[in-house]
C-alpha atoms as a PDB file:
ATOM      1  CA  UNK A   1     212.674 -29.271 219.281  1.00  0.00           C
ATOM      2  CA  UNK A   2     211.314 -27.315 216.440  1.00  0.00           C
ATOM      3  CA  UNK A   3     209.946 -30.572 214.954  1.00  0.00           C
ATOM      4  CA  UNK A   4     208.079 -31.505 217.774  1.00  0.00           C
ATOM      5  CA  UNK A   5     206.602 -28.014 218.432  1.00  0.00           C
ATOM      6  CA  UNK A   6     204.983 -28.593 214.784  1.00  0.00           C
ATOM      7  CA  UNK A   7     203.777 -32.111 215.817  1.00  0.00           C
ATOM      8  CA  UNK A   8     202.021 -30.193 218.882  1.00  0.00           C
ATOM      9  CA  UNK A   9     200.617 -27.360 216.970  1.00  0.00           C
ATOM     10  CA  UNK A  10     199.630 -29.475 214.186  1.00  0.00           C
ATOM     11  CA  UNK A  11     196.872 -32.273 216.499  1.00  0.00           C
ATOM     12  CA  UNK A  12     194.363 -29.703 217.551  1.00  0.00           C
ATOM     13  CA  UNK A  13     193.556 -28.505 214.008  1.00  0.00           C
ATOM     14  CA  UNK A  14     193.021 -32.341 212.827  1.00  0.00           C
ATOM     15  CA  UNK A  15     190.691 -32.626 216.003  1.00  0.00           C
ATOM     16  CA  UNK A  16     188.576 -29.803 215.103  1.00  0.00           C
ATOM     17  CA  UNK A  17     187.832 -30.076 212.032  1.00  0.00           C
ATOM     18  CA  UNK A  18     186.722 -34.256 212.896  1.00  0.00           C
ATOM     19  CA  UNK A  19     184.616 -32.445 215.518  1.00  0.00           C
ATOM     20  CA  UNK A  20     182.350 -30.672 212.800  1.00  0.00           C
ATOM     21  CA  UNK A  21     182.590 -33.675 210.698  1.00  0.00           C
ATOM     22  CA  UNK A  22     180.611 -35.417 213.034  1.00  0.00           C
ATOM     23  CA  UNK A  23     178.491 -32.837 214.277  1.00  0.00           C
ATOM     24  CA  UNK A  24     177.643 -32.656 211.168  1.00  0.00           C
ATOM     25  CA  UNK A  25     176.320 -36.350 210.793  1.00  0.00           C
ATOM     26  CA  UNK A  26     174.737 -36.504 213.982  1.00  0.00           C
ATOM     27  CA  UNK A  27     173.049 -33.399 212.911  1.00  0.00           C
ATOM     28  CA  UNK A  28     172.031 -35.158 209.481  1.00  0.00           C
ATOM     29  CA  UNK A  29     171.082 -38.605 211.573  1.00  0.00           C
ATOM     30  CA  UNK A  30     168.626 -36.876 213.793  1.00  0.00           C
ATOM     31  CA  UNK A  31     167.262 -34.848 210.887  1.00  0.00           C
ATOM     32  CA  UNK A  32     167.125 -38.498 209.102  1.00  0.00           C
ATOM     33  CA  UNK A  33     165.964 -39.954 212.174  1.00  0.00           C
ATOM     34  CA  UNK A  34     163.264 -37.106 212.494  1.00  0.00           C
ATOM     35  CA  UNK A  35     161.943 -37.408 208.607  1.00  0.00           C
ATOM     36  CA  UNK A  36     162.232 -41.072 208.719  1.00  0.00           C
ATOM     37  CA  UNK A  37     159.320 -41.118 211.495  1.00  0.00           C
ATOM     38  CA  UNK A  38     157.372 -38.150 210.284  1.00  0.00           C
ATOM     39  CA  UNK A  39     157.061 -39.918 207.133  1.00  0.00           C
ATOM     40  CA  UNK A  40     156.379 -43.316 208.778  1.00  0.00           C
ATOM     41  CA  UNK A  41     153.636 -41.617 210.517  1.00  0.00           C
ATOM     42  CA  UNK A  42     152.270 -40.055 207.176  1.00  0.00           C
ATOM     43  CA  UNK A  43     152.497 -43.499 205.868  1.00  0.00           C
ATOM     44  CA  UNK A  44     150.814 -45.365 209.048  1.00  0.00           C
ATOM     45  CA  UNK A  45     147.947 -42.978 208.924  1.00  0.00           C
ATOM     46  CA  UNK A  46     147.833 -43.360 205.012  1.00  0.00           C
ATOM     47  CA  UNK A  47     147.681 -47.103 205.260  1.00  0.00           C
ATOM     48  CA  UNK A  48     144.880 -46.559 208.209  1.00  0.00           C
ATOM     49  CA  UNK A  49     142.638 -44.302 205.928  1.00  0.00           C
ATOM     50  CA  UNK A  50     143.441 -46.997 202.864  1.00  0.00           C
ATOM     51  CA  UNK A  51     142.030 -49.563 205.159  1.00  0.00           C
ATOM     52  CA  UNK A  52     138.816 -47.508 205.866  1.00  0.00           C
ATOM     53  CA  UNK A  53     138.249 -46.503 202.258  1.00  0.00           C
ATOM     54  CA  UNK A  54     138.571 -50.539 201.270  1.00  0.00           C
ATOM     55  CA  UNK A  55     135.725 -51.225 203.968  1.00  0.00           C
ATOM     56  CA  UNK A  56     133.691 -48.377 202.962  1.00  0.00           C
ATOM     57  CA  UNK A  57     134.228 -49.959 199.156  1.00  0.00           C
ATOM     58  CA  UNK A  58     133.794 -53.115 200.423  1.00  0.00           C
ATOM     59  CA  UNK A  59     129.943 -51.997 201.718  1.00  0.00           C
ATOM     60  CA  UNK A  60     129.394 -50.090 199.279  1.00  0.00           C
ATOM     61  CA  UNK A  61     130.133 -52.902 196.562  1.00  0.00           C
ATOM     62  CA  UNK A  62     127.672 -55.321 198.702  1.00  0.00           C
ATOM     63  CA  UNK A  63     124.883 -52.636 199.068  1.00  0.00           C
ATOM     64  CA  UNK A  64     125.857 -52.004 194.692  1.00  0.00           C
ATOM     65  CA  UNK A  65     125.373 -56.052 194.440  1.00  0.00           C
ATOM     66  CA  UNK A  66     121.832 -55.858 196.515  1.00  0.00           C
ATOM     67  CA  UNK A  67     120.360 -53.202 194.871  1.00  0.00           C
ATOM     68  CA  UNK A  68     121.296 -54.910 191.651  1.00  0.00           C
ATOM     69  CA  UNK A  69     119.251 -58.383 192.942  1.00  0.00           C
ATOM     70  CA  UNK A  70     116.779 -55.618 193.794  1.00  0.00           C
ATOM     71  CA  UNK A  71     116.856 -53.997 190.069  1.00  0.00           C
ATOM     72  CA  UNK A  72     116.748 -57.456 188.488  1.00  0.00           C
ATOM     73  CA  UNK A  73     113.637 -58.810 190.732  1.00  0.00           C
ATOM     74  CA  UNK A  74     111.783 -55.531 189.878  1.00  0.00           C
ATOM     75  CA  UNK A  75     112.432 -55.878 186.094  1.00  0.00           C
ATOM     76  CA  UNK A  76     111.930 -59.563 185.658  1.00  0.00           C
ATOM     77  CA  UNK A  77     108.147 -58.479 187.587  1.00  0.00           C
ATOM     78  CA  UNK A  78     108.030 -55.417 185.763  1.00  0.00           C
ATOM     79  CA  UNK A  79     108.527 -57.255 182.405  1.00  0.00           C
ATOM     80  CA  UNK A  80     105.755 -59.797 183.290  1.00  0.00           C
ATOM     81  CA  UNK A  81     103.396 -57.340 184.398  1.00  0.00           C
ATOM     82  CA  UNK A  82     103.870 -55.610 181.191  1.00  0.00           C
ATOM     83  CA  UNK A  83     103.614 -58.848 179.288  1.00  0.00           C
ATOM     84  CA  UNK A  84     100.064 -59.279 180.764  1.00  0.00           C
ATOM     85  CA  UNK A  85      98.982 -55.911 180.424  1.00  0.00           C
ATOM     86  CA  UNK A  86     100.130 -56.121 176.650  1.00  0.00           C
ATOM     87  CA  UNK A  87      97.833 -59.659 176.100  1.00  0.00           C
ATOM     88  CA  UNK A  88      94.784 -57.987 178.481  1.00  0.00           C
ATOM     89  CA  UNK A  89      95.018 -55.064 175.509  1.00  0.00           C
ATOM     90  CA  UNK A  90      95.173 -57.246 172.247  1.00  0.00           C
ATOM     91  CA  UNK A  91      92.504 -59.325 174.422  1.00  0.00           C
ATOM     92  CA  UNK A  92      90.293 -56.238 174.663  1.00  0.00           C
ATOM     93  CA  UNK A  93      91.384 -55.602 171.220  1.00  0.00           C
ATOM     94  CA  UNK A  94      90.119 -58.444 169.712  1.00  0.00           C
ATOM     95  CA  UNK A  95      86.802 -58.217 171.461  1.00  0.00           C
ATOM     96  CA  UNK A  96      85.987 -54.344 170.353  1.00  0.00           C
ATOM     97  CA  UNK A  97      87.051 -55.847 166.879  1.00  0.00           C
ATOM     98  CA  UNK A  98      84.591 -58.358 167.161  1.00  0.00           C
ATOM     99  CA  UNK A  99      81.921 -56.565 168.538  1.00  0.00           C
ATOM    100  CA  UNK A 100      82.511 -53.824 166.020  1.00  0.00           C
ATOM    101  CA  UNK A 101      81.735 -56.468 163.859  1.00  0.00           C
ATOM    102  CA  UNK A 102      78.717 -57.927 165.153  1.00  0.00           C
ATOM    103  CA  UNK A 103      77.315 -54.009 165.376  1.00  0.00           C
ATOM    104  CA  UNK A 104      77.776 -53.666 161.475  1.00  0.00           C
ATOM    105  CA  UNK A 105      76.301 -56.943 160.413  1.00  0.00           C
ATOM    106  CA  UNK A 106      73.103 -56.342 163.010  1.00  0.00           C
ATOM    107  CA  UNK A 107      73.175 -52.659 161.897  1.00  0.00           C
ATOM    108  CA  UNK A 108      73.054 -54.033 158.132  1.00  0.00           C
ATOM    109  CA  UNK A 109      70.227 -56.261 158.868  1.00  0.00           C
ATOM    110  CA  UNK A 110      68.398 -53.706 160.535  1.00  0.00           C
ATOM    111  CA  UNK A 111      68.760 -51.543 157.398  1.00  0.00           C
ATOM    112  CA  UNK A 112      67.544 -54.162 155.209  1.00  0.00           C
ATOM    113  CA  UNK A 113      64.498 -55.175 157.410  1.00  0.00           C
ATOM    114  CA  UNK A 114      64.202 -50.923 157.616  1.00  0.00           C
ATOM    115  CA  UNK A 115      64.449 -50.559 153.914  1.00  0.00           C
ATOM    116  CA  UNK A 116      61.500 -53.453 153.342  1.00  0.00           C
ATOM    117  CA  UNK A 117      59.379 -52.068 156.189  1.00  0.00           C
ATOM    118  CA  UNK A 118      59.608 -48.599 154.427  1.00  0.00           C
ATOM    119  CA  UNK A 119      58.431 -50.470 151.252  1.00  0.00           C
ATOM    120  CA  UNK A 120      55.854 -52.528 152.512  1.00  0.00           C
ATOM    121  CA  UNK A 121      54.619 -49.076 154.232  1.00  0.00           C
ATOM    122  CA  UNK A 122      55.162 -47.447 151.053  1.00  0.00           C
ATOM    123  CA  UNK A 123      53.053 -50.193 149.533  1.00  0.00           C
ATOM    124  CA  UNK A 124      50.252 -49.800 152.131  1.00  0.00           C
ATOM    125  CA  UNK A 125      49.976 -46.379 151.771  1.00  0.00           C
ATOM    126  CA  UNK A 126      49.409 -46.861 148.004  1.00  0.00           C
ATOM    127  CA  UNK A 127      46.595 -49.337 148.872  1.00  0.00           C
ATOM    128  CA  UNK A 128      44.975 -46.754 151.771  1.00  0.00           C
ATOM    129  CA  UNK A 129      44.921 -44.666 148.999  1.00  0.00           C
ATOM    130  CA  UNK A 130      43.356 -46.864 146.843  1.00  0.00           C
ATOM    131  CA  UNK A 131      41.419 -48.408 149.441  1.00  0.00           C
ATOM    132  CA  UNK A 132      40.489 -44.229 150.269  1.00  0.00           C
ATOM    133  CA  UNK A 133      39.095 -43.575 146.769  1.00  0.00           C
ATOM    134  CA  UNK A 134      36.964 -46.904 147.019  1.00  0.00           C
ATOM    135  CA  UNK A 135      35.495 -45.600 150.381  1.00  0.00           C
ATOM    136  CA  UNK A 136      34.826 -42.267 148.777  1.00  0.00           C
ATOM    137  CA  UNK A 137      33.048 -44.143 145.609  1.00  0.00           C
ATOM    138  CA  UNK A 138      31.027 -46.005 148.272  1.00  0.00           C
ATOM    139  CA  UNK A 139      30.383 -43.017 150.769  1.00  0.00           C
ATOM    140  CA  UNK A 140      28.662 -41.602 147.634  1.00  0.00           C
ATOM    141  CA  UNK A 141      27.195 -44.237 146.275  1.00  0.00           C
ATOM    142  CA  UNK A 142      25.916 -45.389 150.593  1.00  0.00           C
ATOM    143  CA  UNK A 143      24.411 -41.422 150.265  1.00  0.00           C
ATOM    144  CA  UNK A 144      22.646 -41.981 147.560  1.00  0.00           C
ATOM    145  CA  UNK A 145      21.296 -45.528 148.535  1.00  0.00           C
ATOM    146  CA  UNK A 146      20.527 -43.532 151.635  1.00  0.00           C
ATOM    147  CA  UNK A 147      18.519 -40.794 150.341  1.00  0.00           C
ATOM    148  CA  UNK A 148      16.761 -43.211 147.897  1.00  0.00           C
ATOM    149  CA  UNK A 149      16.026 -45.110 151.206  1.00  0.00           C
ATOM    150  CA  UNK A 150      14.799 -43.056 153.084  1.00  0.00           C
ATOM    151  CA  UNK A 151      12.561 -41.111 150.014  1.00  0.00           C
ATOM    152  CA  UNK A 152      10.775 -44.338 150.277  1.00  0.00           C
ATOM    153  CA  UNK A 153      10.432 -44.623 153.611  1.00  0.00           C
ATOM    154  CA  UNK A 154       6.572 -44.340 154.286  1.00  0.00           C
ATOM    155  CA  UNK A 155       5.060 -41.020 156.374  1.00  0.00           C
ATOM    156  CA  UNK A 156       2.431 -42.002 158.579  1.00  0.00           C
ATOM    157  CA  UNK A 157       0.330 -39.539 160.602  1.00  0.00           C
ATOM    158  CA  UNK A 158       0.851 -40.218 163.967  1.00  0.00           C
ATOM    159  CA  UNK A 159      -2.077 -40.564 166.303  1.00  0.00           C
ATOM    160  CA  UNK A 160      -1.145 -37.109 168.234  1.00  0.00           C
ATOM    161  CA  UNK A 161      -2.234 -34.188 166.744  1.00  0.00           C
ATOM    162  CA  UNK A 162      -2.378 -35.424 163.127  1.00  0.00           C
ATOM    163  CA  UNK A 163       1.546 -35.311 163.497  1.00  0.00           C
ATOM    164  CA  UNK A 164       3.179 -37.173 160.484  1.00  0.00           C
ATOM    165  CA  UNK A 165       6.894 -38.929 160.520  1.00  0.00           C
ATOM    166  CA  UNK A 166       8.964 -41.406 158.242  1.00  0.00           C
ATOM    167  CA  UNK A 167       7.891 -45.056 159.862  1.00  0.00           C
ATOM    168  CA  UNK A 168      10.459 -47.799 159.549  1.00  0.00           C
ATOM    169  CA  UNK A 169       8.176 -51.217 158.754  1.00  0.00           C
ATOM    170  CA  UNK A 170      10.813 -53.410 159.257  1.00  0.00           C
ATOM    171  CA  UNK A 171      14.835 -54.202 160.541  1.00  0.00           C
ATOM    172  CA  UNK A 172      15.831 -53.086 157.636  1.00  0.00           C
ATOM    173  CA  UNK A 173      14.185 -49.770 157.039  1.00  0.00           C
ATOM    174  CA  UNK A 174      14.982 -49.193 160.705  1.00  0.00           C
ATOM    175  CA  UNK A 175      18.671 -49.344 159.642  1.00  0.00           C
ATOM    176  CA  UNK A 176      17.927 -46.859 157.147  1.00  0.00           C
ATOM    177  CA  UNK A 177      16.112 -44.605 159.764  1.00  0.00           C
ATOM    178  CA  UNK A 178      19.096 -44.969 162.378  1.00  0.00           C
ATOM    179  CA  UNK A 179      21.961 -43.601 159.774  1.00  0.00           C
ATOM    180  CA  UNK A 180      19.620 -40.539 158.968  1.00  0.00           C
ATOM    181  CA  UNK A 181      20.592 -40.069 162.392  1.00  0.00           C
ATOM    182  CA  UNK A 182      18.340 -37.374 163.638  1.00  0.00           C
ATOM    183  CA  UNK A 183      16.604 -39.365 166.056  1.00  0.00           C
ATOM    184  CA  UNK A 184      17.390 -42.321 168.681  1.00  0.00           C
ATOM    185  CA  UNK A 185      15.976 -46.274 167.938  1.00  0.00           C
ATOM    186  CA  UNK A 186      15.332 -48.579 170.808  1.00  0.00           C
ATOM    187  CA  UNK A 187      13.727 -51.796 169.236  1.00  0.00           C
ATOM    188  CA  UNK A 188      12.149 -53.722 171.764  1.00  0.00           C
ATOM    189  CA  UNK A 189       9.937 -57.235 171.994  1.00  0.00           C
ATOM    190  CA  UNK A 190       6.887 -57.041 174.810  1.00  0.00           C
ATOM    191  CA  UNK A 191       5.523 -60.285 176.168  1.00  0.00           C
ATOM    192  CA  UNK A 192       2.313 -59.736 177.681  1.00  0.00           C
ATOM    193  CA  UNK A 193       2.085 -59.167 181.019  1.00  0.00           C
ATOM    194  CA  UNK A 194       5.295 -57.831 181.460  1.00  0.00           C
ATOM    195  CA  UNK A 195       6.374 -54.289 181.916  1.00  0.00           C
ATOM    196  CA  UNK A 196       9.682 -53.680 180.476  1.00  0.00           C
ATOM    197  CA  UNK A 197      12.031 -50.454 180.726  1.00  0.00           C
ATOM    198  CA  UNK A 198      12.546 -49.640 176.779  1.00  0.00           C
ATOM    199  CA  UNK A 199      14.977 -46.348 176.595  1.00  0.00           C
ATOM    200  CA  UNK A 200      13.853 -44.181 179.364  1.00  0.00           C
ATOM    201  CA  UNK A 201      10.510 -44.960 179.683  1.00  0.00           C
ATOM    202  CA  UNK A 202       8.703 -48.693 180.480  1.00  0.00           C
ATOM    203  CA  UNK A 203       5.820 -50.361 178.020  1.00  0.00           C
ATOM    204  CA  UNK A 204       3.751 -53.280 178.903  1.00  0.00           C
ATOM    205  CA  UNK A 205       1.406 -55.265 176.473  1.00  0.00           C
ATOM    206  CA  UNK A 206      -2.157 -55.500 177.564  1.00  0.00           C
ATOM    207  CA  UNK A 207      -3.377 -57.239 174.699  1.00  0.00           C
ATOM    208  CA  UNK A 208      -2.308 -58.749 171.000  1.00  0.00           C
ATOM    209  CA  UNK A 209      -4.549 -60.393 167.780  1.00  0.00           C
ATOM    210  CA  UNK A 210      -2.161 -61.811 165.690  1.00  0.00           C
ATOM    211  CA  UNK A 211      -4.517 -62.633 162.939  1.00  0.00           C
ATOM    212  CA  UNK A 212      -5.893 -58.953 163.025  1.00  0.00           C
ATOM    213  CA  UNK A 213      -2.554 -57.077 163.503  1.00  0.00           C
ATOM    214  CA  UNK A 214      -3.672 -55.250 166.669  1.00  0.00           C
ATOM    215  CA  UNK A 215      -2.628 -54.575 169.981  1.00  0.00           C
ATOM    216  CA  UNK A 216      -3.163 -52.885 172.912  1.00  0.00           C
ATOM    217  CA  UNK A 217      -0.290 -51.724 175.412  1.00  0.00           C
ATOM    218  CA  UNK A 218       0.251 -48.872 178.441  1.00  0.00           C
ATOM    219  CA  UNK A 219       3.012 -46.461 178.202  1.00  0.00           C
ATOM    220  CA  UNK A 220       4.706 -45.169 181.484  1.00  0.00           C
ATOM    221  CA  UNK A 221       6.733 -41.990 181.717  1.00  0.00           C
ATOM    222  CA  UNK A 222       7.712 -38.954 183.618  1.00  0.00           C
ATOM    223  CA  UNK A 223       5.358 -40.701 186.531  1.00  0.00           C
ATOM    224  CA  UNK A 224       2.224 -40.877 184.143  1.00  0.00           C
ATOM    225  CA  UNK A 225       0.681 -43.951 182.134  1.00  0.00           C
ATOM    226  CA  UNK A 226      -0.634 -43.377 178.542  1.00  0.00           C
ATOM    227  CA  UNK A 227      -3.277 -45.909 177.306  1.00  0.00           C
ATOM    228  CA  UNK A 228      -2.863 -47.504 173.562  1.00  0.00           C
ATOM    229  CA  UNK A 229      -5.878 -49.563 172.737  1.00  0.00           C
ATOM    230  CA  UNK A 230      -6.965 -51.383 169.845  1.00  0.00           C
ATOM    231  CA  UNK A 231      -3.467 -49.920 167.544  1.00  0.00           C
ATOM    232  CA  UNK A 232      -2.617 -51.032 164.791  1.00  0.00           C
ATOM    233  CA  UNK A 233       1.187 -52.451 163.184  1.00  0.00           C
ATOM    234  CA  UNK A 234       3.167 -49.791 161.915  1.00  0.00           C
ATOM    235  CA  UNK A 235       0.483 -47.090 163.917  1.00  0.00           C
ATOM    236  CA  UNK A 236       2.758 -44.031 165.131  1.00  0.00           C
ATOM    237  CA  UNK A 237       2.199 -44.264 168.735  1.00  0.00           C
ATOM    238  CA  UNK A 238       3.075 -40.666 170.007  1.00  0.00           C
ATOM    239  CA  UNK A 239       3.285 -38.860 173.649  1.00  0.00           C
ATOM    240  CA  UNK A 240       5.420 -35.789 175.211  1.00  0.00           C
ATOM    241  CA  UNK A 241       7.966 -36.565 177.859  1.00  0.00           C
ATOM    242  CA  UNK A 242      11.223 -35.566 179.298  1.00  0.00           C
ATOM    243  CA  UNK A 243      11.406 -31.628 181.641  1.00  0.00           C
ATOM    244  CA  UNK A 244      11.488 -30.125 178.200  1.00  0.00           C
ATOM    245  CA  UNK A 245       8.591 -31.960 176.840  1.00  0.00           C
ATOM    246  CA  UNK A 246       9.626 -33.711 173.197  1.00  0.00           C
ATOM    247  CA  UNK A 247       7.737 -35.944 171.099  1.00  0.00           C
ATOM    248  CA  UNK A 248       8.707 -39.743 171.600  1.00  0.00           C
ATOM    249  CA  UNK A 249       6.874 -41.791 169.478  1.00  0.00           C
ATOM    250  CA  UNK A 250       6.695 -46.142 169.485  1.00  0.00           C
ATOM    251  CA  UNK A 251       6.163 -48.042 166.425  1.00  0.00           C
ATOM    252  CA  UNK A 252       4.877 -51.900 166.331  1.00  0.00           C
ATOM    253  CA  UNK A 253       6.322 -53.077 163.473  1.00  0.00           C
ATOM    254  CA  UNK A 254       4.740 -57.481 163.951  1.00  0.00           C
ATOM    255  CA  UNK A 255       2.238 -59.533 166.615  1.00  0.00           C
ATOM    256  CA  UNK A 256       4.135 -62.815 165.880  1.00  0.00           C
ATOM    257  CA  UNK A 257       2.127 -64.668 168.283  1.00  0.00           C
ATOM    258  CA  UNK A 258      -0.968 -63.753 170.673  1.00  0.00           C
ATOM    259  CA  UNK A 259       1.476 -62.772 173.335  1.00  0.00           C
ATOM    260  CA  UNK A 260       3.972 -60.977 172.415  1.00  0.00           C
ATOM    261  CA  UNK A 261       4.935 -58.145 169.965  1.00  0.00           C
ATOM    262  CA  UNK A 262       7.586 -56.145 168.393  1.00  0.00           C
ATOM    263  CA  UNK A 263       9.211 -52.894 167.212  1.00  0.00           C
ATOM    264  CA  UNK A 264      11.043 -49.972 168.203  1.00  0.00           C
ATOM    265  CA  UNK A 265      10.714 -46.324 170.395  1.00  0.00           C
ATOM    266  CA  UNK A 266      11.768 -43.634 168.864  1.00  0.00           C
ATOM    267  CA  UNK A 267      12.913 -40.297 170.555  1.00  0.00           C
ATOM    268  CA  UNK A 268      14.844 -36.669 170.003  1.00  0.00           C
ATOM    269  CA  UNK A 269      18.461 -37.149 169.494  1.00  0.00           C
ATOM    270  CA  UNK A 270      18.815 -34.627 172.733  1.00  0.00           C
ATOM    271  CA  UNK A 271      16.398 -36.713 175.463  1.00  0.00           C
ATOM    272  CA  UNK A 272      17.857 -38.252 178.099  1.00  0.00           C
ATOM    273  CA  UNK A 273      19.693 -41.924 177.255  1.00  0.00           C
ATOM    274  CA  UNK A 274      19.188 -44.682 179.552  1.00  0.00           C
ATOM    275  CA  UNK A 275      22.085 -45.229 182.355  1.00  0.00           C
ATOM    276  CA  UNK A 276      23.104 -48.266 180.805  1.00  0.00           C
ATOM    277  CA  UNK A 277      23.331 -46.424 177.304  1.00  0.00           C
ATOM    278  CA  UNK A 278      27.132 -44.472 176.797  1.00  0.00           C
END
């Protein structure tokens, strides 16, 4: 009886202990069960956001592989525009070059033709002033033919008053008398019959002897007529005229024919000029 009392006593404490046991390993299955599905959660959403960073690579590699077509297309363009630029410049190069050129060869010859225009001037002024020292000699010399000239000029006594005056006898003592140049010339030829305007007054021949050398002619001026009869060549003819009266006087120098004669009107270097006379 005593043995199977200890076979009694001795089956709970085997029981209990099997109990824990296997609380135990449920308790460690749940926990396992519990980790086991956190972690395939963790891993689930791990593989999700893998997924999304492999498409968001995926674009992003795409839009890298675009922009790189881009970059290339803009270089290759970028490297031809450059290329052109670069031959426009050593185009425009060349041409300054050559028209740097062209300057310094026309600026040379313009030099040259400068430097032989400044000696030919150089040469010309060494002539003027040759040429100025020969006018001088002949000023003097035409100043002393002058005064010899007109030293033997003849004074006639005009038929006015007695008044006498150097009388030129012919075209070239006339000359002489115009360069004194005190006085105004007007050489005339009269046809008879004809009144003609001589300076500012008008003369018409009335009458001519050729073989005698006389004449006869009427004078108009200032509104008056002045008879001249029976004159004769190389006669001072003189008469007042002009608002302040001044002595004109007309000299006859030839009666080449019957009907006509010549010679000149002389008259103060201050009366009035005809219109036609500057």
């Amino acid at each position: 009886m005593s043995d199977n009392q200890n076979v009694v006593e001795s089956t709970p404490s085997y029981s209990g202990a099997l109990l824990a046991a296997i609380a135990v390993a449920v308790l460690a299955s749940i926990g396992g069960l519990i980790w086991t599905y956190t972690l395939s959660s963790r891993i689930a959403h791990q593989e999700t956001a893998l997924a999304e960073a492999n498409q968001q690579n995926a674009k992003l590699g795409a839009e890298l592989r675009e922009t790189n077509a881009r970059l290339r297309v803009a270089t290759d363009e970028l490297g031809r525009s450059v290329g052109l630029t670069q031959k426009q410049m050593d185009q425009r190069a060349q041409q300054i070059i050559a028209r740097q050129t062209a300057d310094a060869k026309r600026l040379e010859a313009e030099q040259k033709q400068t430097a032989q225009q400044v000696s030919a001037v150089q040469s010309d002024v060494s002539g003027v002033k040759t040429d100025v020292g020969g006018v001088k000699t002949d000023l003097t010399k035409t100043k002393t033919d002058l005064a010899t000239a007109v030293s033997q000029l003849q004074s006639m006594k005009g038929d006015l008053d007695g008044h006498s005056s150097l009388i030129a006898r012919n075209r070239d003592e006339l000359e002489v008398l115009k360069h004194k140049g005190d006085r105004n010339y007007y050489e005339f030829t009269l046809a008879k019959g004809q009144k003609k305007p001589v300076g500012t007054i008008s003369l018409e021949l009335k009458k001519a002897d050729q073989k005698k050398s006389r004449f006869s002619i009427s004078v108009f001026s200032d509104d008056k007529q002045y008879e001249k009869k029976d004159r004769y060549v190389n006669e001072p003819l003189q008469f007042y005229a002009g608002k302040d009266p001044a002595l004109y006087e007309i000299v006859v120098n030839s009666v080449p024919s019957k009907n006509t004669i010549s010679g000149y009107l002389s008259t103060p270097k201050g009366a009035p000029a005809p219109p036609n006379v500057q």
